[in-house]
N, C-alpha and C. Protein backbone atom coordinates (compact mmCIF):
# COMPACT_ATOMS: atom_id res chain seq x y z
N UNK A 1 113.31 86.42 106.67
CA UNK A 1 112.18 85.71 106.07
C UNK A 1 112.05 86.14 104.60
N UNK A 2 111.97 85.46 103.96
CA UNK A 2 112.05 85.36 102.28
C UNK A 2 110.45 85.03 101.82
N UNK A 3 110.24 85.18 100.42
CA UNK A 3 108.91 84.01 99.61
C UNK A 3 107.78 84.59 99.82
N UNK A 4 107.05 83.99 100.18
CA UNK A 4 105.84 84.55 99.83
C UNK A 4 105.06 85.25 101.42
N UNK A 5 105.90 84.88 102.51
CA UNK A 5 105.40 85.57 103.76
C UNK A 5 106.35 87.32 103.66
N UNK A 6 107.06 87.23 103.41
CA UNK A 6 107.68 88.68 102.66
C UNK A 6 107.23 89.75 102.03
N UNK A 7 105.91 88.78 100.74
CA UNK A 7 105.37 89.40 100.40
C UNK A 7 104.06 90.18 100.27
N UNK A 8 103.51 89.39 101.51
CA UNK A 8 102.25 89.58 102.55
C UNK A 8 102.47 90.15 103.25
N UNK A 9 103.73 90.63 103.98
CA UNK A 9 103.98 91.42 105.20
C UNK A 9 104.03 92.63 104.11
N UNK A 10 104.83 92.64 102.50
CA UNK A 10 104.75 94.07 102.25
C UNK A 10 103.47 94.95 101.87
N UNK A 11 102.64 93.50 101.44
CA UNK A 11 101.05 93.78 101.06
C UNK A 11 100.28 94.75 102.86
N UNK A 12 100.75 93.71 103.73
CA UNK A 12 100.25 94.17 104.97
C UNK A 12 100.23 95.90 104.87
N UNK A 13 101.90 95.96 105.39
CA UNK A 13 102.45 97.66 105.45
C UNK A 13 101.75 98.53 104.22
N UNK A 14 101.61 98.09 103.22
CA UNK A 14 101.38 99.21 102.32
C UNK A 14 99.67 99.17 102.72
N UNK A 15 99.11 98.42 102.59
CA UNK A 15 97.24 98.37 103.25
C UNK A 15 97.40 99.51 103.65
N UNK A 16 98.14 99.43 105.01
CA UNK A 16 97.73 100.01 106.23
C UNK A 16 98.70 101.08 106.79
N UNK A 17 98.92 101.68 105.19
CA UNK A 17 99.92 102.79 106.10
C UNK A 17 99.07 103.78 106.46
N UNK A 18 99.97 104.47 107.45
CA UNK A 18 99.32 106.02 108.51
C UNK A 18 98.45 106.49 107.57
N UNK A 19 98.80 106.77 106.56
CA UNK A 19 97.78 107.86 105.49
C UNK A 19 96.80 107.19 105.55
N UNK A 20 96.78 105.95 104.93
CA UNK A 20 95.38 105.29 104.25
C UNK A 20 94.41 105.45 105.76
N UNK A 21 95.18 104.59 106.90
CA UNK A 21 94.24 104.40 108.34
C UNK A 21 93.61 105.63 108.67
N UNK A 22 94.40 106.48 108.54
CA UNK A 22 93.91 107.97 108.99
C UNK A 22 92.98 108.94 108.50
N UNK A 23 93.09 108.20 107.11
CA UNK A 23 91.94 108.57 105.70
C UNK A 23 90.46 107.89 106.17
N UNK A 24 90.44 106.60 106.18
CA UNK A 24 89.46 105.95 106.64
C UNK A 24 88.43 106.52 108.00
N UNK A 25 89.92 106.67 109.02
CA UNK A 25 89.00 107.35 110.46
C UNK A 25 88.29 108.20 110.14
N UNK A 26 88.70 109.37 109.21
CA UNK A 26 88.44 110.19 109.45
C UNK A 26 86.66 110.45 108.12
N UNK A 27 87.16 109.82 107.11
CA UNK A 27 86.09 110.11 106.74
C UNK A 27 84.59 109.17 107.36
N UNK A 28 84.87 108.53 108.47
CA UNK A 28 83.76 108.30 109.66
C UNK A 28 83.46 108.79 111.11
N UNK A 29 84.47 109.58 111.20
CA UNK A 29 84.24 110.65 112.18
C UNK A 29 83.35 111.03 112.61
N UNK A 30 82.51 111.38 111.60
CA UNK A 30 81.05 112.34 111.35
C UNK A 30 79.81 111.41 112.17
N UNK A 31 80.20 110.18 111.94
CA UNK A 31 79.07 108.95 112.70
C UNK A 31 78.52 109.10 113.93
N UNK A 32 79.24 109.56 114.50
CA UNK A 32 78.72 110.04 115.91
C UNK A 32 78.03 111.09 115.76
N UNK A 33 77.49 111.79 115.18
CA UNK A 33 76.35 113.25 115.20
C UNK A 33 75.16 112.97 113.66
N UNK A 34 74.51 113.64 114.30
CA UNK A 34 73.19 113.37 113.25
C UNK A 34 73.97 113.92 111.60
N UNK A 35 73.34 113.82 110.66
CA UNK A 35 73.30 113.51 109.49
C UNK A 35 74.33 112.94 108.61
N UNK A 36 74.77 111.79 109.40
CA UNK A 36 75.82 110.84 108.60
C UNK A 36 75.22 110.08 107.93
N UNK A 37 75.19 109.03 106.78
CA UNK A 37 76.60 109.84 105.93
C UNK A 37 76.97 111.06 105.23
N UNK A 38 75.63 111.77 105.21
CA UNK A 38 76.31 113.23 104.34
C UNK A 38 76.67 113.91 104.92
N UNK A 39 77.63 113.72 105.85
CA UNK A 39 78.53 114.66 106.31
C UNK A 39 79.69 114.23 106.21
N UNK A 40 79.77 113.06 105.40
CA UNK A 40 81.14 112.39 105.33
C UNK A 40 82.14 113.33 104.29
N UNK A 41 81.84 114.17 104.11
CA UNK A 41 82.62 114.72 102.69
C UNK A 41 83.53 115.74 103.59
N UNK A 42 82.87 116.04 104.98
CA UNK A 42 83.62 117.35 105.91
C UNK A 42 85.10 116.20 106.48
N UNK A 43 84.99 114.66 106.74
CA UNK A 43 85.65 113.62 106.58
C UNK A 43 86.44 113.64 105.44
N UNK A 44 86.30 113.77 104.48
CA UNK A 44 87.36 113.91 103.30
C UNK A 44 87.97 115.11 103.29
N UNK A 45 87.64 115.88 103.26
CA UNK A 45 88.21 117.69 103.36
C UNK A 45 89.70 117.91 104.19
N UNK A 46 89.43 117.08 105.49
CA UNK A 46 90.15 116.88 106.60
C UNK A 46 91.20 115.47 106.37
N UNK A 47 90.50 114.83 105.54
CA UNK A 47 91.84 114.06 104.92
C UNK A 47 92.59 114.56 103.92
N UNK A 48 92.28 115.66 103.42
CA UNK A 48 93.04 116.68 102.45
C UNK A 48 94.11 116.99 102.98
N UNK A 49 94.11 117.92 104.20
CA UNK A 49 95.37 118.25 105.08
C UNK A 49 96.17 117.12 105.40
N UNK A 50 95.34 116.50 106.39
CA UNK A 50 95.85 115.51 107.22
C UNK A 50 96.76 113.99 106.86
N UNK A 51 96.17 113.56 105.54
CA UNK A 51 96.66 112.41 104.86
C UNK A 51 97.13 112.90 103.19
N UNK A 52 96.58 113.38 102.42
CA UNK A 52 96.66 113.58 101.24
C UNK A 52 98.19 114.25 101.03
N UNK A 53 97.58 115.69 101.40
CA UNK A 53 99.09 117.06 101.26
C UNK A 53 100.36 116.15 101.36
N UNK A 54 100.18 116.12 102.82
CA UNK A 54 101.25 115.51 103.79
C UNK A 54 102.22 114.26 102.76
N UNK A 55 101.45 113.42 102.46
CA UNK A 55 101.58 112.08 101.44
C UNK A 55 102.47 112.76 100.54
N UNK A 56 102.00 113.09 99.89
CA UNK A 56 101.92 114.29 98.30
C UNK A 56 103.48 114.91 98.79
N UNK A 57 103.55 115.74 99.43
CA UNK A 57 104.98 116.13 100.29
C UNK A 57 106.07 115.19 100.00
N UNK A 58 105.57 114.14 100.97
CA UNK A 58 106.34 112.66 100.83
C UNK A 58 106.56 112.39 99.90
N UNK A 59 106.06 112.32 99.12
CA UNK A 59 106.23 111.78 97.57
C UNK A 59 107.37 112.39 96.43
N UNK A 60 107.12 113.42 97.09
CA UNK A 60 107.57 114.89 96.17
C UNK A 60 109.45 114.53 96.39
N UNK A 61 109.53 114.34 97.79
CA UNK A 61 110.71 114.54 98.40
C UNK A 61 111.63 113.28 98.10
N UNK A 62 110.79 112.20 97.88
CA UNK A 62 111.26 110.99 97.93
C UNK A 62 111.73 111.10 96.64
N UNK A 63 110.96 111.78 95.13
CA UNK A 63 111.09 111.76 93.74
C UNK A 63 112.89 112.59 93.89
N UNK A 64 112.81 113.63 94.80
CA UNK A 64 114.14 114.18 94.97
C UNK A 64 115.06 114.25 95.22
N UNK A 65 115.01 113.04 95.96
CA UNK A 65 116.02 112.55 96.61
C UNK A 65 116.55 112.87 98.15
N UNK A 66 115.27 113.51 98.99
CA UNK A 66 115.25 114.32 99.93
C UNK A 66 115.19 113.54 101.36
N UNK A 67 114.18 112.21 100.86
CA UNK A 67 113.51 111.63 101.92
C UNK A 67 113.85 110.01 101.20
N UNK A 68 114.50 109.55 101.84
CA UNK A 68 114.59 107.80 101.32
C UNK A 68 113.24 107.28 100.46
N UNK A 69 112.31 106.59 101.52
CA UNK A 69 111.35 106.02 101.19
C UNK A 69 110.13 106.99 101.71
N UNK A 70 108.74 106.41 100.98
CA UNK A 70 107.69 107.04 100.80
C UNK A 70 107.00 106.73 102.90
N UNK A 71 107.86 105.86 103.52
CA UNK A 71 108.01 105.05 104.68
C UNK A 71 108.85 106.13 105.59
N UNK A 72 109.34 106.58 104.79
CA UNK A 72 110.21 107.92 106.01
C UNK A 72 110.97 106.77 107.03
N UNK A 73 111.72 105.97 106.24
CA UNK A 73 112.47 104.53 107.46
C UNK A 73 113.82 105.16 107.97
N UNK A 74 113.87 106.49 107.42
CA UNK A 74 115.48 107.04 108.39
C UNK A 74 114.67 107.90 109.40
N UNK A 75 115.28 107.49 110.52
CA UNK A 75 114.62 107.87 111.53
C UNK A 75 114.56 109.56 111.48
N UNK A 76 115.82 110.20 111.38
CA UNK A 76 116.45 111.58 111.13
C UNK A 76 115.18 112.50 110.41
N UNK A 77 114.55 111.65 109.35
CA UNK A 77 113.93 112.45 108.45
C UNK A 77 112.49 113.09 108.95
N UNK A 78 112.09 112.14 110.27
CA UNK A 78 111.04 112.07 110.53
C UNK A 78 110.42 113.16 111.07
N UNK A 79 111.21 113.86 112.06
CA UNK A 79 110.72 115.02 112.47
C UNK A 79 110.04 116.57 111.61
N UNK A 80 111.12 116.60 110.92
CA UNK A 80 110.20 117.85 110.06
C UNK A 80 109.28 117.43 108.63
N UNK A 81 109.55 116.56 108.86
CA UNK A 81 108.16 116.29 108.00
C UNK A 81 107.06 115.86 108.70
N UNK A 82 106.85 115.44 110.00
CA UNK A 82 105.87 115.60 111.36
C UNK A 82 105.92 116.54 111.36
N UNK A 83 106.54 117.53 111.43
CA UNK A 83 106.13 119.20 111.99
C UNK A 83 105.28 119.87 110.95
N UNK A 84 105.85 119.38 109.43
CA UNK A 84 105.12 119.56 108.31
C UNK A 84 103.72 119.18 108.31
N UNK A 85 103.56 118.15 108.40
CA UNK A 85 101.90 117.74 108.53
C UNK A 85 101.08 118.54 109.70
N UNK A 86 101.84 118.59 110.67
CA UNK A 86 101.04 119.42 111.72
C UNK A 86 100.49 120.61 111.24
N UNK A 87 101.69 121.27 110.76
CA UNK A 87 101.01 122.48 110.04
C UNK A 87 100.21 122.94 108.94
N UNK A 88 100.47 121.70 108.36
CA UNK A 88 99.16 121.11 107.45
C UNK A 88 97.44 120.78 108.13
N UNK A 89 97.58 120.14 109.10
CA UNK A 89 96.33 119.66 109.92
C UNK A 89 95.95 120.84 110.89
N UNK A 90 96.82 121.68 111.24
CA UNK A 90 95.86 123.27 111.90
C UNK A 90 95.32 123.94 110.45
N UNK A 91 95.89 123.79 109.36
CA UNK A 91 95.34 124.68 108.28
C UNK A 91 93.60 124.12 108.23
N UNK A 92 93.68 122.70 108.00
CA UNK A 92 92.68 122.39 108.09
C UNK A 92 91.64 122.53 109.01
N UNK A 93 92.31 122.42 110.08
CA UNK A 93 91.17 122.45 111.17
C UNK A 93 90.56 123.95 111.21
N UNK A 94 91.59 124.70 110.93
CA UNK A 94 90.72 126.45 110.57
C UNK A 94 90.07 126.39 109.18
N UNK A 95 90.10 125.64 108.36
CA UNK A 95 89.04 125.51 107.53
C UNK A 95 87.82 125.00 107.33
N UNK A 96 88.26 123.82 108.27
CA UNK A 96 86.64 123.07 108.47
C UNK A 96 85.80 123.87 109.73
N UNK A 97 86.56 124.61 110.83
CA UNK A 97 86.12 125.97 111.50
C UNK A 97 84.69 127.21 110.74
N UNK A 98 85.83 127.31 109.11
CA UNK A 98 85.23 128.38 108.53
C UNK A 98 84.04 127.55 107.89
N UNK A 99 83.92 126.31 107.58
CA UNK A 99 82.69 125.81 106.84
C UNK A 99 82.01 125.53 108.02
N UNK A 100 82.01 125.82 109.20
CA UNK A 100 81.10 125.10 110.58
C UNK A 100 81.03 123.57 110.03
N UNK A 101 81.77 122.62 110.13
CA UNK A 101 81.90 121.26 110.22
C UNK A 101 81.51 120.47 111.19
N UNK A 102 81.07 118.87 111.21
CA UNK A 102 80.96 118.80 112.14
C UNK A 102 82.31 118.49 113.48
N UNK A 103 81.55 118.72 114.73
CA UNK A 103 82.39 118.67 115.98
C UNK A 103 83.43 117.48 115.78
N UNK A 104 82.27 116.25 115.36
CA UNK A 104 83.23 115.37 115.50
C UNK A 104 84.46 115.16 114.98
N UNK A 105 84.55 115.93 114.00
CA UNK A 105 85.86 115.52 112.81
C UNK A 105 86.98 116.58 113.39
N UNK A 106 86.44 117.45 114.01
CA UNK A 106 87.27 118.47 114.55
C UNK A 106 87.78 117.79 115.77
N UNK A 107 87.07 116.84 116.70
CA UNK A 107 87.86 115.96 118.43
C UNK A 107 88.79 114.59 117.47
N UNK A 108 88.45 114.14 116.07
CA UNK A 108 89.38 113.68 115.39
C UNK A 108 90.77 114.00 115.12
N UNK A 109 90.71 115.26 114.35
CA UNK A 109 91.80 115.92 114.17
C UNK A 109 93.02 116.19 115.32
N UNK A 110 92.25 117.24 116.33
CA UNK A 110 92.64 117.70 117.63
C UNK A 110 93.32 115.96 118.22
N UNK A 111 92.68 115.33 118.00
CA UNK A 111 93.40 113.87 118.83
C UNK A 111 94.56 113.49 117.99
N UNK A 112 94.64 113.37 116.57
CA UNK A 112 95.35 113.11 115.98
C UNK A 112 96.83 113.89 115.95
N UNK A 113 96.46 115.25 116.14
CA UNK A 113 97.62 116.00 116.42
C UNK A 113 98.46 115.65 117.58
N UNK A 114 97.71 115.54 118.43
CA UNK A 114 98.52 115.24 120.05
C UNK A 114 99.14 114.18 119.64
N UNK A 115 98.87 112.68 118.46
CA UNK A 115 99.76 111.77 118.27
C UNK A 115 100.63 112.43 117.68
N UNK A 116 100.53 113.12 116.34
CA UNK A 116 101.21 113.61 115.62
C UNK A 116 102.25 114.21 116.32
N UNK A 117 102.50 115.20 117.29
CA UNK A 117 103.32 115.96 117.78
C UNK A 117 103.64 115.15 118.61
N UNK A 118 103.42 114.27 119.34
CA UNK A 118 104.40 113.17 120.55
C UNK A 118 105.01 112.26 119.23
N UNK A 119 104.82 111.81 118.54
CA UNK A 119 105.71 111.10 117.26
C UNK A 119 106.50 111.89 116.80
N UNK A 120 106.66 113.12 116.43
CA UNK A 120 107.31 114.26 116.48
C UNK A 120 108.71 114.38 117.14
N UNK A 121 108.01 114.10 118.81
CA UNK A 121 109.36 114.84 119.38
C UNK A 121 109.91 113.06 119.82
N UNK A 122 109.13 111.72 119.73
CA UNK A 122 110.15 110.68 119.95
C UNK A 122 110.63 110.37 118.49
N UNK A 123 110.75 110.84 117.22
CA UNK A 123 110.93 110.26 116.54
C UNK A 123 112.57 111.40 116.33
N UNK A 124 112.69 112.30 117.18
CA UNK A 124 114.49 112.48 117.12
C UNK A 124 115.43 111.71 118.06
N UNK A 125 114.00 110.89 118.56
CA UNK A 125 115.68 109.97 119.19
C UNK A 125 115.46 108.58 119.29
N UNK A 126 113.79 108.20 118.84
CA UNK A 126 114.19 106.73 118.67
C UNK A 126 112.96 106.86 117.44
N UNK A 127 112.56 105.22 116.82
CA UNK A 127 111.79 105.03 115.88
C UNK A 127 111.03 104.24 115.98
N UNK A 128 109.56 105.00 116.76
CA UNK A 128 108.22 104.20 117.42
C UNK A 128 108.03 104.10 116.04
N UNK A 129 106.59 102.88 116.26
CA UNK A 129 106.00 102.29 114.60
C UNK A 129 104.80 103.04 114.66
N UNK A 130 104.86 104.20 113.60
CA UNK A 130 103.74 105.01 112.80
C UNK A 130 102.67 103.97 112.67
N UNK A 131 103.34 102.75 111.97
CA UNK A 131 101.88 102.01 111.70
C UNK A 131 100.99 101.42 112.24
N UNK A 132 101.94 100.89 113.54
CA UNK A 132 101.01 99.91 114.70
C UNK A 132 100.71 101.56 115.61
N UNK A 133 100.94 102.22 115.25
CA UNK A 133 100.41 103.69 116.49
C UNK A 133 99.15 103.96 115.73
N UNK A 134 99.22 104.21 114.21
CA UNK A 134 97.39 104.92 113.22
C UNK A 134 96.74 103.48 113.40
N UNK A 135 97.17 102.47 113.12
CA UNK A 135 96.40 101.24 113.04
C UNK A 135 95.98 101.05 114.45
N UNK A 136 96.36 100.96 115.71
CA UNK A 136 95.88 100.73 117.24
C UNK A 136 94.68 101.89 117.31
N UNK A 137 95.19 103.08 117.02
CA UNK A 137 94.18 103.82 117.04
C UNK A 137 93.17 103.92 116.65
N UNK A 138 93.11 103.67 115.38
CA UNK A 138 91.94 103.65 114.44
C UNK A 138 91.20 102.39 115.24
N UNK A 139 91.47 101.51 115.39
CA UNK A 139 90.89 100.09 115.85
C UNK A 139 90.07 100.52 116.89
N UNK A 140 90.61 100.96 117.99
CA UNK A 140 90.12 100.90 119.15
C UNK A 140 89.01 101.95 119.20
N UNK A 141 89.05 103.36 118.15
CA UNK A 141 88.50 104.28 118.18
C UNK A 141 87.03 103.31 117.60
N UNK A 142 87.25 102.74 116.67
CA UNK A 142 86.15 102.11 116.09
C UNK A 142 85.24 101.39 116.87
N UNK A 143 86.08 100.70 117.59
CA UNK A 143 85.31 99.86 118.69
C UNK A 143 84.43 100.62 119.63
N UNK A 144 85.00 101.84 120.03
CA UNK A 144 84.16 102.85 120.88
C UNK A 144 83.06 103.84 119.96
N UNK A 145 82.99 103.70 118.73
CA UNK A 145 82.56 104.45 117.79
C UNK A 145 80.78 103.73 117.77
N UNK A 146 81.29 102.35 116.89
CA UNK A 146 80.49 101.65 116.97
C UNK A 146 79.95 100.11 117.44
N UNK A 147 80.89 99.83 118.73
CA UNK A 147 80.57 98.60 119.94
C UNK A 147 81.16 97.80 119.37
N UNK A 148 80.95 96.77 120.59
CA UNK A 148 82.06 95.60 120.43
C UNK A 148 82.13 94.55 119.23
N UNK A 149 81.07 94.37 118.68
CA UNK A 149 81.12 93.75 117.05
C UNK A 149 82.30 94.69 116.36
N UNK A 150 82.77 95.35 116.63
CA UNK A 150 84.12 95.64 115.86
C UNK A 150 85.63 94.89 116.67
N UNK A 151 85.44 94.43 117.35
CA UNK A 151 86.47 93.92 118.54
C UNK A 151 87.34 92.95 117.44
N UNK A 152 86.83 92.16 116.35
CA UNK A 152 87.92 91.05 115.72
C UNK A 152 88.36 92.13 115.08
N UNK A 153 88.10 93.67 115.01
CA UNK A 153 89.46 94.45 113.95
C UNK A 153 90.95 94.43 114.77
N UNK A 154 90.71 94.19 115.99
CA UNK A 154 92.39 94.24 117.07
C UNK A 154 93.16 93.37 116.59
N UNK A 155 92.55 92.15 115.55
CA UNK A 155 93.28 91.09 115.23
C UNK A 155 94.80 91.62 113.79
N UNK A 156 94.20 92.51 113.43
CA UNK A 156 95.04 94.01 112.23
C UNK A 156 96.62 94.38 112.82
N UNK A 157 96.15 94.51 114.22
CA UNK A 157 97.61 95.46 115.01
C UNK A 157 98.36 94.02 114.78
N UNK A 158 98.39 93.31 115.78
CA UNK A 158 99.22 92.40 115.19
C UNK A 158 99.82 92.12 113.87
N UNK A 159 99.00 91.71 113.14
CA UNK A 159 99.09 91.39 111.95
C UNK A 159 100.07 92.20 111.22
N UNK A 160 99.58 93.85 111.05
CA UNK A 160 100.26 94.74 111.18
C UNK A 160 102.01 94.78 111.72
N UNK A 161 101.57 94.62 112.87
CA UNK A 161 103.27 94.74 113.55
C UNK A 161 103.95 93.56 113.50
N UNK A 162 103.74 92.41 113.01
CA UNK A 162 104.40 91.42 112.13
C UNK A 162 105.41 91.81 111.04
N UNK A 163 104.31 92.81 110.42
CA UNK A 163 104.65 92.86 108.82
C UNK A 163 105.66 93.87 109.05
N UNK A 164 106.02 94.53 110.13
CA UNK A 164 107.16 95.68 110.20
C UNK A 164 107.99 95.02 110.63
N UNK A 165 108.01 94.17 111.31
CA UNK A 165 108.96 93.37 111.73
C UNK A 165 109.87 92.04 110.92
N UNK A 166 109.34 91.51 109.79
CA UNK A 166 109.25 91.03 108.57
C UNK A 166 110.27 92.10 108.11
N UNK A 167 109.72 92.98 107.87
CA UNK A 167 110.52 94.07 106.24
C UNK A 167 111.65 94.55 107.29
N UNK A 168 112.12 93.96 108.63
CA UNK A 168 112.79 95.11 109.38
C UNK A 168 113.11 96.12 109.30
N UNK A 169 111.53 97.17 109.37
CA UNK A 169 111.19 98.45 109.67
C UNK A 169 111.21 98.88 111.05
N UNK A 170 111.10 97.72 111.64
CA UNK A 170 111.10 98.18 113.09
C UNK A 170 111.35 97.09 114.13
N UNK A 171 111.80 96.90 115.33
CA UNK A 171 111.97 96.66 116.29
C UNK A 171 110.92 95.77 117.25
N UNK A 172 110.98 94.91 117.90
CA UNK A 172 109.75 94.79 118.50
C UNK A 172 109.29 95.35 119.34
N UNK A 173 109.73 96.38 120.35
CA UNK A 173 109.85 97.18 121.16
C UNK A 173 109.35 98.64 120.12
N UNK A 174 109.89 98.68 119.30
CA UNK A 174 109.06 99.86 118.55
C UNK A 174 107.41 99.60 118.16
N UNK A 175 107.22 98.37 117.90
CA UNK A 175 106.16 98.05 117.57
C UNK A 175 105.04 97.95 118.75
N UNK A 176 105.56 97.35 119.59
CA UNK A 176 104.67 97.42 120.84
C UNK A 176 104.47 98.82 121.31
N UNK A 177 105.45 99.91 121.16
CA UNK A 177 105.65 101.44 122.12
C UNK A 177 104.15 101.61 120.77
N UNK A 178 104.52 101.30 119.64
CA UNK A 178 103.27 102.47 119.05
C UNK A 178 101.94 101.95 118.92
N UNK A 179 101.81 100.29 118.80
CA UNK A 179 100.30 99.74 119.48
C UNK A 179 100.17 100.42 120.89
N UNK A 180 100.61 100.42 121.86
CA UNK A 180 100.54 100.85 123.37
C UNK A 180 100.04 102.55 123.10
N UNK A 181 100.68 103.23 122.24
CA UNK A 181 100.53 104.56 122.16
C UNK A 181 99.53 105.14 121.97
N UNK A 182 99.36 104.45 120.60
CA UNK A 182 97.80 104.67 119.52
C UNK A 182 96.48 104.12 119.87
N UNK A 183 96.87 103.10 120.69
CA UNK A 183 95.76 102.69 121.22
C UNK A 183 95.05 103.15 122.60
N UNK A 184 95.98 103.74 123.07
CA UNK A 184 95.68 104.27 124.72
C UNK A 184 95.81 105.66 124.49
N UNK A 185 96.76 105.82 123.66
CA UNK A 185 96.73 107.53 124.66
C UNK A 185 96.16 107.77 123.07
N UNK A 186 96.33 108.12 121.91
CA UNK A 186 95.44 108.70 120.87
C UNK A 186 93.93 108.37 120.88
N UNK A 187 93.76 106.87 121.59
CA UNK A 187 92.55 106.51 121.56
C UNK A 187 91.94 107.14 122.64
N UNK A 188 92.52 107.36 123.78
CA UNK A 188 92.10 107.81 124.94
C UNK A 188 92.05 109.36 125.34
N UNK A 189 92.87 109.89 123.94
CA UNK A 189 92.91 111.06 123.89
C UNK A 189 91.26 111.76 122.92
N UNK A 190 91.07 110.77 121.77
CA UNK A 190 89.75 111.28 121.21
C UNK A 190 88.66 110.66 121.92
N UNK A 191 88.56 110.26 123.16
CA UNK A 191 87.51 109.52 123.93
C UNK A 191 87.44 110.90 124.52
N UNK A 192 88.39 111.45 125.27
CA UNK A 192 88.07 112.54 126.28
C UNK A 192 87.79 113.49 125.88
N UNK A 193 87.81 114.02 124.65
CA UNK A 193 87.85 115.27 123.68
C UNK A 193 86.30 115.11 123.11
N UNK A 194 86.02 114.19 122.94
CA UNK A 194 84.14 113.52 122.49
C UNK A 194 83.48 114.22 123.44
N UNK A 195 83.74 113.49 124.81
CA UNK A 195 83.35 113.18 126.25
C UNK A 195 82.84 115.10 125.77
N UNK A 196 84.04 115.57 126.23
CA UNK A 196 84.04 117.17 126.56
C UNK A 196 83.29 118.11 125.26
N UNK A 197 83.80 117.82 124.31
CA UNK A 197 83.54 119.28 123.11
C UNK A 197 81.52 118.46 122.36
N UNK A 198 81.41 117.38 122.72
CA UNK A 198 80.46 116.54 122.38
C UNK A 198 78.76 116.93 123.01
């Protein structure tokens, strides 16, 4: 596919990459416990580790010739720079620890890792879609965040996993494994972690 749907699918992917989605969740995290929005900044702090560094890394590596694209599209590359962010996102989480933050941004994080580290260990042998996995997640988390008037955001994943499929970044079978992923088990993973530490 060529023209101008080419260039909407690249508009799509770049929207909505992992960083940005993950940036967003997180600096609304806080919504669920009393004094939001000013607690949204313990939400940014945690996108420091979690999206920013990590990015910044990416960036660094890509200027070097280390890492292809800012997309990490060789599958090979993917793992230790997942292991990298992980260890980026415990730094954080012992920091927002030491400022007593709120809970919620901490059953954020903690959920996000469990994606993080299962993308981790499938991304040495096949190449689920990062984007339809932060984008499913984020969606669905929202919907449980703040009710079903968020339900037309599901209309994104698609949209989304079009646009990887367009730039052939991915597979359709990759695209579905990481909507299926992000949406159930990351989503279902910060539902139960609420439920409990909440």
């Amino acid at each position: 596919m060529t023209g101008p749907w080419r260039t909407v699918a690249r508009v799509l992917t770049e929207v909505f990459q992992p960083p940005v989605v993950v940036l967003v969740l997180l600096l609304i995290s806080p919504a669920i416990e009393p004094g939001f929005p000013g607690t949204m900044w313990f939400g940014l702090l945690a996108a420091m580790f979690v999206c920013v560094l990590p990015l910044a890394f990416v960036l660094v590596m890509v200027k070097l010739g280390r890492i292809t694209d800012h997309h990490v599209s060789d599958r090979r590359q993917r793992p230790a720079l997942l292991w990298m962010t992980l260890a980026s996102v415990v730094v954080g989480l012992l920091v927002l620890h030491l400022l007593s933050g709120p809970v919620s941004v901490t059953v954020m994080i903690v959920a996000l890792i469990g994606g993080i580290g299962v993308l981790a260990v499938v991304s040495a042998f096949w190449k689920m879609s990062g984007h339809a996995s932060a984008l499913a997640a984020a969606v669905v988390i929202s919907v449980m965040m703040f009710g079903l008037e968020w339900l037309p955001l599901l209309l994104l994943v698609p949209a989304v996993g079009w646009s990887r499929l367009v730039l052939r970044a991915h597979t359709l079978a990759q695209v579905i494994a990481g909507s299926l992923f992000g949406g159930l088990v990351i989503a279902g993973l910060w539902w139960f972690l609420r439920e409990w530490m909440l």
